[in-house]
C-alpha atoms as a PDB file:
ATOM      1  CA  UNK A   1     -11.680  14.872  22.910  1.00  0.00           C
ATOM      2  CA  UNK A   2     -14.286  14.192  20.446  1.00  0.00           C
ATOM      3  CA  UNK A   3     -16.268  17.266  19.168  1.00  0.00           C
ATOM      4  CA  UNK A   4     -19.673  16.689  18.329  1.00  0.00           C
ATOM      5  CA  UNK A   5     -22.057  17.694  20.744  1.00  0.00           C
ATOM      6  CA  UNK A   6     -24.010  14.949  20.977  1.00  0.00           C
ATOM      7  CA  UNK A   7     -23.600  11.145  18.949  1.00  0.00           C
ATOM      8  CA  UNK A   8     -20.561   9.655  19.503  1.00  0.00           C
ATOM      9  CA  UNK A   9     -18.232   8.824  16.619  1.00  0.00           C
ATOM     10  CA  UNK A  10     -17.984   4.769  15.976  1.00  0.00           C
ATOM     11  CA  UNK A  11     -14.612   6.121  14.199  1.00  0.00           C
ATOM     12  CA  UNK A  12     -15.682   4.504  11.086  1.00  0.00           C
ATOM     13  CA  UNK A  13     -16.606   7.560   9.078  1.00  0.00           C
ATOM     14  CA  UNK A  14     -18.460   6.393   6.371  1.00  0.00           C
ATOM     15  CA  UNK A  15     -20.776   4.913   8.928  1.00  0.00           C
ATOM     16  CA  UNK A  16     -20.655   8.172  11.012  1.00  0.00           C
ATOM     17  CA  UNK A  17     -22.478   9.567   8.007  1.00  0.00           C
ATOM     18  CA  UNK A  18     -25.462   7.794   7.908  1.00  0.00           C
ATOM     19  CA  UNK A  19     -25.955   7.269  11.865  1.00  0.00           C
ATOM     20  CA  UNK A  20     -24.113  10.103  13.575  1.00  0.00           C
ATOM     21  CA  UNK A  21     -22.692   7.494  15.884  1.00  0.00           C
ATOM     22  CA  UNK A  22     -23.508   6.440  19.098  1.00  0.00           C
ATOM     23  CA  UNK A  23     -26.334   7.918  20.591  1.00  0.00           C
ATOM     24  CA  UNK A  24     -26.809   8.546  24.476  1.00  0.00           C
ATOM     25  CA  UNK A  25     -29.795   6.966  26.494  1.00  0.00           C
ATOM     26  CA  UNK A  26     -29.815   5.099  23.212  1.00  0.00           C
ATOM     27  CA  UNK A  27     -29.399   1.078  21.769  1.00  0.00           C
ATOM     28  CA  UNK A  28     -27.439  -0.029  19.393  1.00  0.00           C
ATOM     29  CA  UNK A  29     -27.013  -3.647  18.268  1.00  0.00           C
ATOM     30  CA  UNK A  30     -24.178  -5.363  15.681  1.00  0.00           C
ATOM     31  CA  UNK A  31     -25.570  -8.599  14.222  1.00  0.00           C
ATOM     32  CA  UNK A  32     -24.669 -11.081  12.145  1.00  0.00           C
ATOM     33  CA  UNK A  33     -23.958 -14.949  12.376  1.00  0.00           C
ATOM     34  CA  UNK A  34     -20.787 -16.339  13.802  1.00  0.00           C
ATOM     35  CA  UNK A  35     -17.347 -15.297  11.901  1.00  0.00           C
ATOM     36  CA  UNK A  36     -18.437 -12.444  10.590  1.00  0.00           C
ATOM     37  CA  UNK A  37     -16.309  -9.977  12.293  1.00  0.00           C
ATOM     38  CA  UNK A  38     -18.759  -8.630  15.408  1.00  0.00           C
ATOM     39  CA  UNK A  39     -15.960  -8.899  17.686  1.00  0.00           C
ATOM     40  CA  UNK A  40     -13.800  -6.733  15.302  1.00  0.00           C
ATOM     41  CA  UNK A  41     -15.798  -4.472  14.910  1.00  0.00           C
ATOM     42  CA  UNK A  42     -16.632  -3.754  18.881  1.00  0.00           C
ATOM     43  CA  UNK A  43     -12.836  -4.097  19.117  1.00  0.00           C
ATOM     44  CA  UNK A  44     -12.778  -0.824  16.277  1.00  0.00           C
ATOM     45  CA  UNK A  45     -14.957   1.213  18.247  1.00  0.00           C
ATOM     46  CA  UNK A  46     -13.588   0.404  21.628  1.00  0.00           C
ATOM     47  CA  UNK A  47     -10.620   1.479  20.513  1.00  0.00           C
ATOM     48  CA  UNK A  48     -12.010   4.900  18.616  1.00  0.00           C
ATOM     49  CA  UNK A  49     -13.722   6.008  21.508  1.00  0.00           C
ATOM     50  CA  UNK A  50     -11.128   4.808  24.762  1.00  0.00           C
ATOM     51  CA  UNK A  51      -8.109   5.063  22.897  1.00  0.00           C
ATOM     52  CA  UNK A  52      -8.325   7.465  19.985  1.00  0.00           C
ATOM     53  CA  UNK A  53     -10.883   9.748  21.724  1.00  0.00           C
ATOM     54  CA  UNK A  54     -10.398   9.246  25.078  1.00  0.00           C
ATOM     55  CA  UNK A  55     -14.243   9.288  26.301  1.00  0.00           C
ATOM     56  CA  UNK A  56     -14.596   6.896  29.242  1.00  0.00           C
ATOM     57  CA  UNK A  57     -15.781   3.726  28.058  1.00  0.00           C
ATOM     58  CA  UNK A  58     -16.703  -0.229  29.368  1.00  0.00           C
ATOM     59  CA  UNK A  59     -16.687  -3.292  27.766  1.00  0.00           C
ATOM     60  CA  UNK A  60     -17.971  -6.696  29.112  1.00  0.00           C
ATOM     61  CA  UNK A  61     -16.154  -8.930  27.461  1.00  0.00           C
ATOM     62  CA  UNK A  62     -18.483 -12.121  28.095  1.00  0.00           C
ATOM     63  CA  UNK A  63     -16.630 -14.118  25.094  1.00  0.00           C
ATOM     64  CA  UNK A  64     -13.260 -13.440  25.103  1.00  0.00           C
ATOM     65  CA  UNK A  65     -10.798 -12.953  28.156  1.00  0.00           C
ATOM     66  CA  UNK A  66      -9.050  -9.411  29.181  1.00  0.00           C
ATOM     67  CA  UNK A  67      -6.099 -10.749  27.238  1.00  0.00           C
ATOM     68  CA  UNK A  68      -7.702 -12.042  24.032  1.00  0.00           C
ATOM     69  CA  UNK A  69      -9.270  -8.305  23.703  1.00  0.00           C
ATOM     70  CA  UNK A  70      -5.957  -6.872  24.990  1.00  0.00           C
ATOM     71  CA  UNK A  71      -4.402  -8.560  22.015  1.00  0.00           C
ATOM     72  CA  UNK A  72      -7.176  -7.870  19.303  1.00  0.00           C
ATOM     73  CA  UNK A  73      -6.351  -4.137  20.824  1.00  0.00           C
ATOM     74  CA  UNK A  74      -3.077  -4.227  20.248  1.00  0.00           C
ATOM     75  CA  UNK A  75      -3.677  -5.472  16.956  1.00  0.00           C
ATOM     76  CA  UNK A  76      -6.407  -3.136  15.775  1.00  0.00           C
ATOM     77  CA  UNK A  77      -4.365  -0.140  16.543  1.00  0.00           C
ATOM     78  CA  UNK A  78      -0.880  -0.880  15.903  1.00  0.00           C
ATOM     79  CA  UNK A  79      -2.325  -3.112  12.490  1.00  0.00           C
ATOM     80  CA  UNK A  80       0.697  -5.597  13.332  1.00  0.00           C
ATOM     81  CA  UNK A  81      -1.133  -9.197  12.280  1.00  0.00           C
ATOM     82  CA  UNK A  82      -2.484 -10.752  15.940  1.00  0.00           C
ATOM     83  CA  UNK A  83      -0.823 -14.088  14.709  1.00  0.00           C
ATOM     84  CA  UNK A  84       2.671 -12.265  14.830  1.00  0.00           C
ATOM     85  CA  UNK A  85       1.354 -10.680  18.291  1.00  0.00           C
ATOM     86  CA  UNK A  86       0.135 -14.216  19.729  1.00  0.00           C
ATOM     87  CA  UNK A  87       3.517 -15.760  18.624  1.00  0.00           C
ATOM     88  CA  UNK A  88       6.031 -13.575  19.312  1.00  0.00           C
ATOM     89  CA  UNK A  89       7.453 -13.230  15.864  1.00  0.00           C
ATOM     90  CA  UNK A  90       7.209  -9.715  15.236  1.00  0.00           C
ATOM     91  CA  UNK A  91      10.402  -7.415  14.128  1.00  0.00           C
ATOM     92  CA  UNK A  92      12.468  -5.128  17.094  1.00  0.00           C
ATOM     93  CA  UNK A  93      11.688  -2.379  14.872  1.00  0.00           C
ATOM     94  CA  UNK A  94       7.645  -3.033  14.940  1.00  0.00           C
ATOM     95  CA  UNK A  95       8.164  -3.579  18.851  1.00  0.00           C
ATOM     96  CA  UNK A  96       9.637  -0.349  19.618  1.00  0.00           C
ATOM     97  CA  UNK A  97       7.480   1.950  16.962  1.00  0.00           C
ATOM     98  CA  UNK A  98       4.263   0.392  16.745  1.00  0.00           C
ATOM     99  CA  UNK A  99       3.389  -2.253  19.901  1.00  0.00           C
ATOM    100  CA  UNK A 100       5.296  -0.539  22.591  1.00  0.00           C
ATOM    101  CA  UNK A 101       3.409   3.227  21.806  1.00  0.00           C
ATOM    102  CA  UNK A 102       0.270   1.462  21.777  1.00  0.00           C
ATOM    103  CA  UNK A 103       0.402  -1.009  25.141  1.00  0.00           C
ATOM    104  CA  UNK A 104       0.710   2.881  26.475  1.00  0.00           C
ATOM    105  CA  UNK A 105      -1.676   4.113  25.058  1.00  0.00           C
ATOM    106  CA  UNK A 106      -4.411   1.420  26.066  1.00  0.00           C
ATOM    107  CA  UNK A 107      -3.026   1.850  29.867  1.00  0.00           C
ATOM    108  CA  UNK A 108      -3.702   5.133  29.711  1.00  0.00           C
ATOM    109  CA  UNK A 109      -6.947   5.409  28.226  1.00  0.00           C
ATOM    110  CA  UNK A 110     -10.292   5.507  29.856  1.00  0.00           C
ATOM    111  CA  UNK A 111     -10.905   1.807  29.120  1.00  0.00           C
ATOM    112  CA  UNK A 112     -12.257  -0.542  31.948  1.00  0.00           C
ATOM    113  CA  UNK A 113     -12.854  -4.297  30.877  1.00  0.00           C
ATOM    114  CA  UNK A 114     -15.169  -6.785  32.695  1.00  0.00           C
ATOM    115  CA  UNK A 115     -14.484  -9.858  31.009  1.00  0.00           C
ATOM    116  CA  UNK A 116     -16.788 -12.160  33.379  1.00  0.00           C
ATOM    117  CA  UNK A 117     -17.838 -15.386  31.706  1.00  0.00           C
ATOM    118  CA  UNK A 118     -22.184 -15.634  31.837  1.00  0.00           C
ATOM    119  CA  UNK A 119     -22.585 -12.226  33.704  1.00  0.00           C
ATOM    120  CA  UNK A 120     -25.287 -11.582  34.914  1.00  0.00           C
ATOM    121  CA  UNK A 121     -27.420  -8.256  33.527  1.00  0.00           C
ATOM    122  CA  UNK A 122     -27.978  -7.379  37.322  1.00  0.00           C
ATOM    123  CA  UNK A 123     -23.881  -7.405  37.921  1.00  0.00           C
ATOM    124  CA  UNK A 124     -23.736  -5.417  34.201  1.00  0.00           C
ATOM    125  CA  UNK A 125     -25.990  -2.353  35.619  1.00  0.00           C
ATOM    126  CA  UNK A 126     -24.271  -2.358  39.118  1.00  0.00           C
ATOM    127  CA  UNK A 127     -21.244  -2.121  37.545  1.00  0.00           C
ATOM    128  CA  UNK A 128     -22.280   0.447  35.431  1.00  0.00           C
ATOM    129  CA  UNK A 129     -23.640   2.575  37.998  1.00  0.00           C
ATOM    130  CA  UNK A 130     -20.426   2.244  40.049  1.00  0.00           C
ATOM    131  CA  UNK A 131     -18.293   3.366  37.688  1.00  0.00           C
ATOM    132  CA  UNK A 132     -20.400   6.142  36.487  1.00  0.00           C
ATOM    133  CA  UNK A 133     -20.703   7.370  40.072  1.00  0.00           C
ATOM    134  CA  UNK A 134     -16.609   6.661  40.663  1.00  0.00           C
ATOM    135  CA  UNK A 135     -15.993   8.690  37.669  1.00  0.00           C
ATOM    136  CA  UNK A 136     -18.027  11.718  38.399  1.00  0.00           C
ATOM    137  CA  UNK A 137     -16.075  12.237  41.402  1.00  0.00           C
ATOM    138  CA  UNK A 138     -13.296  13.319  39.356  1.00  0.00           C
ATOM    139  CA  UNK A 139     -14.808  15.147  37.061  1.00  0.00           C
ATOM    140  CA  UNK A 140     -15.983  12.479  34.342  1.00  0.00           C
ATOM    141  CA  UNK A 141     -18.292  10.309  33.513  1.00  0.00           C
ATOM    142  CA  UNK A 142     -18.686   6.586  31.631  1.00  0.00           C
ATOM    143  CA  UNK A 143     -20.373   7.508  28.223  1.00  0.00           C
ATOM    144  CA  UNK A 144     -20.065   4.431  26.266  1.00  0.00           C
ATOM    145  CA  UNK A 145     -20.900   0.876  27.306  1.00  0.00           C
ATOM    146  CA  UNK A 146     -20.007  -2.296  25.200  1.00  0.00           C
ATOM    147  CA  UNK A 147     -21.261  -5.768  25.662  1.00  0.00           C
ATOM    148  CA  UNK A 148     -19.668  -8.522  23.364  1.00  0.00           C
ATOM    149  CA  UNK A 149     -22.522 -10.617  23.201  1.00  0.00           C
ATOM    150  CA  UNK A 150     -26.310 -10.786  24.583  1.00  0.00           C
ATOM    151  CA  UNK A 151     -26.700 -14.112  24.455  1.00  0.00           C
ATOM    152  CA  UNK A 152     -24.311 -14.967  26.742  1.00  0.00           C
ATOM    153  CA  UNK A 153     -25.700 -12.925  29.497  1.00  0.00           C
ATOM    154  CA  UNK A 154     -26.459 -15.231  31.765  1.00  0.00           C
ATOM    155  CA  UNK A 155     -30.414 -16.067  31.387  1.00  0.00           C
ATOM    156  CA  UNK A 156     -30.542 -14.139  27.845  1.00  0.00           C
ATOM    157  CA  UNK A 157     -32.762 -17.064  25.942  1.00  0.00           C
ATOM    158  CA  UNK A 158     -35.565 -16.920  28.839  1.00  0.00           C
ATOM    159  CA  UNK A 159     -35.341 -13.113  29.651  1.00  0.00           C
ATOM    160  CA  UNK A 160     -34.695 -11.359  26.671  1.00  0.00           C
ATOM    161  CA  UNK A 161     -37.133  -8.331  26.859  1.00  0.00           C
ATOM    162  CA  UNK A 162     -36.271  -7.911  30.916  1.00  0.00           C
ATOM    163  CA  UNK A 163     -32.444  -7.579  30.067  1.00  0.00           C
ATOM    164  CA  UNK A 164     -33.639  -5.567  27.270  1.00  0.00           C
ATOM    165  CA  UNK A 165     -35.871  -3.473  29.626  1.00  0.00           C
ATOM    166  CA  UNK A 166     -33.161  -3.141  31.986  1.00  0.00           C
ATOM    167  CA  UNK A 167     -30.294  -2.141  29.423  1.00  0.00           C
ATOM    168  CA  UNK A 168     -32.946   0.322  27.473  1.00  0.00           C
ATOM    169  CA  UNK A 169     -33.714   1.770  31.279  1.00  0.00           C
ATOM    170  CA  UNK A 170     -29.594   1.934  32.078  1.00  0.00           C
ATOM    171  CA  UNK A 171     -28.795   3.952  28.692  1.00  0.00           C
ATOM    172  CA  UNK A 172     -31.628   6.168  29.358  1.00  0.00           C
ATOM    173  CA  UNK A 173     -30.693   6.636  33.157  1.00  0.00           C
ATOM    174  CA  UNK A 174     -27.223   7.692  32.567  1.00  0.00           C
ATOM    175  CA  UNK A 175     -27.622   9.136  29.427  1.00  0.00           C
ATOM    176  CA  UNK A 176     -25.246   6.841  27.761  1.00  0.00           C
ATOM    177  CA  UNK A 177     -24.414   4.722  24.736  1.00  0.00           C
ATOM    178  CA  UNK A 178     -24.591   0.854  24.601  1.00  0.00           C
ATOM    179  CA  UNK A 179     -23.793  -1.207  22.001  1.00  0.00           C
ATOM    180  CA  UNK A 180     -24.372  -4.714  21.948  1.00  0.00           C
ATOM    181  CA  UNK A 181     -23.378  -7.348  19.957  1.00  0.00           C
ATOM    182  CA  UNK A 182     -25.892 -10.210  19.046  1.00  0.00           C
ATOM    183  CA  UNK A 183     -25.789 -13.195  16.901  1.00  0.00           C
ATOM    184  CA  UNK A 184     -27.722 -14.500  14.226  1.00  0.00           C
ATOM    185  CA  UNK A 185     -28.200 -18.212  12.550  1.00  0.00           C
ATOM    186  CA  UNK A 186     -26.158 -19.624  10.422  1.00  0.00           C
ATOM    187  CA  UNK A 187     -26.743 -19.013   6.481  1.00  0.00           C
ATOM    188  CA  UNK A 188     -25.073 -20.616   3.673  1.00  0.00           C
ATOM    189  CA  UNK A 189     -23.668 -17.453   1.599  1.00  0.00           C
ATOM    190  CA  UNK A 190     -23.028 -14.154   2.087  1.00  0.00           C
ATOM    191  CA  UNK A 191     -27.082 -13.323   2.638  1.00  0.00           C
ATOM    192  CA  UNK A 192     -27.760 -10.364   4.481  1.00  0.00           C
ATOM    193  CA  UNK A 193     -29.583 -10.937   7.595  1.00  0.00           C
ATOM    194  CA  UNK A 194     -33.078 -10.205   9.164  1.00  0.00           C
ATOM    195  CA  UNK A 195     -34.729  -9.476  12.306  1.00  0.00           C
ATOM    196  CA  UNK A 196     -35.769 -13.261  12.023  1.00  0.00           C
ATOM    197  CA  UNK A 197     -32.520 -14.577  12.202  1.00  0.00           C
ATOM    198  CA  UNK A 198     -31.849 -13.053  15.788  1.00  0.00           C
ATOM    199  CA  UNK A 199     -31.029 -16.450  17.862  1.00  0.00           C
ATOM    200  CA  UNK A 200     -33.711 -15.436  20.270  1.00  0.00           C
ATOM    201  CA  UNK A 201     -37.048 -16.486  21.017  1.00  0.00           C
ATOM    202  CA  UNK A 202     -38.811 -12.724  20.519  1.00  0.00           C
ATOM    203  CA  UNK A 203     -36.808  -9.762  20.574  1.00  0.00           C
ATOM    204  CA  UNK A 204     -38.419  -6.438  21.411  1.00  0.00           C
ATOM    205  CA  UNK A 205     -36.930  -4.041  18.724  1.00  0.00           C
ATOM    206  CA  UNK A 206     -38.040  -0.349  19.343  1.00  0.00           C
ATOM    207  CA  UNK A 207     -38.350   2.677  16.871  1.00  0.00           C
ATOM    208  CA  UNK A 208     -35.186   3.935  18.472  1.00  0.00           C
ATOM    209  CA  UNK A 209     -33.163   1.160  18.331  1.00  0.00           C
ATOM    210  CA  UNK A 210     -30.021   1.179  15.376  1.00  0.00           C
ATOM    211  CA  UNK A 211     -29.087  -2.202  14.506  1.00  0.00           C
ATOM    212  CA  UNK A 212     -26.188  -2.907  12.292  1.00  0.00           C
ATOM    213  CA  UNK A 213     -26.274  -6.103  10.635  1.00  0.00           C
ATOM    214  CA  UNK A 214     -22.857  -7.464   9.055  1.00  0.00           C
ATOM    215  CA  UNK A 215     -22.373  -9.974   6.626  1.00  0.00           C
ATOM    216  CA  UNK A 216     -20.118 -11.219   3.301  1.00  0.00           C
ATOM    217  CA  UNK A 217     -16.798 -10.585   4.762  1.00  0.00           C
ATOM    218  CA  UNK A 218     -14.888 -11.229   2.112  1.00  0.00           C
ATOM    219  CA  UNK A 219     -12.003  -9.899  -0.316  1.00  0.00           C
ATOM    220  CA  UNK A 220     -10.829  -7.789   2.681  1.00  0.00           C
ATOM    221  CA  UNK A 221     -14.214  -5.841   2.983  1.00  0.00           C
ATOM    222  CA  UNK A 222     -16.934  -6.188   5.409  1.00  0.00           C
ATOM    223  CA  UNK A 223     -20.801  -5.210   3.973  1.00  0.00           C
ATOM    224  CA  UNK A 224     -22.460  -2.933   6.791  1.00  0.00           C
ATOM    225  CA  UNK A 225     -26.541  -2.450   6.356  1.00  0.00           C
ATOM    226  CA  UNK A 226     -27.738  -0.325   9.284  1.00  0.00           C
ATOM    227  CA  UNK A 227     -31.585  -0.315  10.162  1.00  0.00           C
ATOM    228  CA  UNK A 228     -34.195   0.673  12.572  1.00  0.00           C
ATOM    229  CA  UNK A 229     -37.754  -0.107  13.012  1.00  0.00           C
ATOM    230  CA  UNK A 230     -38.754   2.124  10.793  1.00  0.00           C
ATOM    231  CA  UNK A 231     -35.784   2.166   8.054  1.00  0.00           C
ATOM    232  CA  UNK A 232     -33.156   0.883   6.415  1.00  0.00           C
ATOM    233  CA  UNK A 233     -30.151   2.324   4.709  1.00  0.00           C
ATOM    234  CA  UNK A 234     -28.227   1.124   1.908  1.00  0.00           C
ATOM    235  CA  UNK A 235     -25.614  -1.149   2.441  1.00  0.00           C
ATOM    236  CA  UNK A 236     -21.685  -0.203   3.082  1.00  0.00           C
ATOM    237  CA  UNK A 237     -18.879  -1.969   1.517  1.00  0.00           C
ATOM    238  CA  UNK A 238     -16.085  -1.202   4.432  1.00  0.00           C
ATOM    239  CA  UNK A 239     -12.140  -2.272   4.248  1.00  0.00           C
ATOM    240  CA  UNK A 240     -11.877  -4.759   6.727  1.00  0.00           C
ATOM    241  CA  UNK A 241      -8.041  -6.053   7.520  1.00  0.00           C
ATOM    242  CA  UNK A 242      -8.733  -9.738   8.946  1.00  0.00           C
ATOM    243  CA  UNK A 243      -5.506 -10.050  10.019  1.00  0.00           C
ATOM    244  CA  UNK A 244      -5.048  -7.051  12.478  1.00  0.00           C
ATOM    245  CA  UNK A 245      -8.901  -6.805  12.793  1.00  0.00           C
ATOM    246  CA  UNK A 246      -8.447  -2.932  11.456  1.00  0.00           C
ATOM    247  CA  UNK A 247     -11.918  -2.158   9.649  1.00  0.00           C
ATOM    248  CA  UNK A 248     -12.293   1.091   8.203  1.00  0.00           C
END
């Protein structure tokens, strides 16, 4: 189990430094325009804090399918290329050391995947609650809650601030951590983006709020530059593995 009292390690430690990690009743948002490795990195701390860590953990997987993540998984922990996982082509010796340990170690984690397409925020909280009151029964409880990406809850571009309102009002409620992904428009080069590139109409940032923009994946790193209303940090040059989607 993971030791510090209170954040919640992302796993990626050099980040851990500047942010603590997750923080309970607390937002945090990973932006950046399309292709720049959001997905990965959910998929990295997913996999930290169900897998590595075992804290109870859900992901709504709006984007992708329970198979598509099940695969970036797969590939994020074992680091055998997803291309090799997708076709098959991987050695009996990777099989049996490095995919077969990790398929049971993902069914055995605390890892529960909604992967309804244009979900609604309504069904996000309800599910939420249930499994936070399912889990306290046996002695547990749902700490961290992953949503991969805003706008594709359903009625995002009209209701921004209300879905905001009610994810802001579910952290705080439960006392957990959400992190949401959320893109950005398009740039030509690796530019690091702003608060204005947000593909949203307004978005309501509060004081409290971490976002962590990425951009310039390239040369097998990924550039990290974590803000909040009222700061921003310097930017982190991360290893990023685009093949297994293994950053850190």
């Amino acid at each position: 189990m993971y030791t510090n009292k209170y954040f919640i390690p992302t796993g990626i430690q050099s980040l851990d430094a500047i942010i603590g990690g997750l923080e309970p009743g607390k937002l945090t948002f990973v932006a950046s325009k399309p292709g720049q490795g959001k997905t990965a990195f959910l998929t990295n701390v997913v996999a930290h804090t169900a897998v590595s860590q075992h804290i109870p953990t859900a992901i709504f997987s709006i984007e992708m399918g329970r198979n598509s993540l099940y695969e970036r998984l797969v590939a994020k922990i074992s680091k055998v290329k997803i291309e090799l996982l997708r076709n098959g082509y991987f050695s009996q010796e990777q099989h049996k050391r490095l995919i077969l340990p990790t398929l049971d170690n993902l069914q055995k984690s605390p890892l529960y995947i909604d992967d309804t397409a244009a979900i609604h925020i309504d069904r996000i909280c309800q599910q939420t609650y249930r499994l936070y009151k399912e889990l306290s029964q046996t002695g547990t409880i749902v700490k961290v809650v992953a949503i991969d990406y805003f706008q594709l809850i359903k009625e995002a571009q009209t209701e921004t601030n209300r879905i905001l309102a009610k994810l802001r009002k579910l952290a705080h409620d439960l006392q957990i951590a959400i992190i949401v992904t959320i893109q950005c428009k398009r740039h030509e080069g690796n530019i690091q983006p702003a608060l204005s590139d947000i593909r949203l109409p307004i978005i309501d940032i509060q004081k409290e709020d971490k976002i962590i923009f990425l951009y310039g994946n390239a040369n097998n790193t990924i550039k990290l530059s974590v803000c909040t209303a009222e700061h921003k940090s310097n930017t982190l040059q991360i290893p990023f593995d685009k093949d297994s989607g293994y950053i850190g």
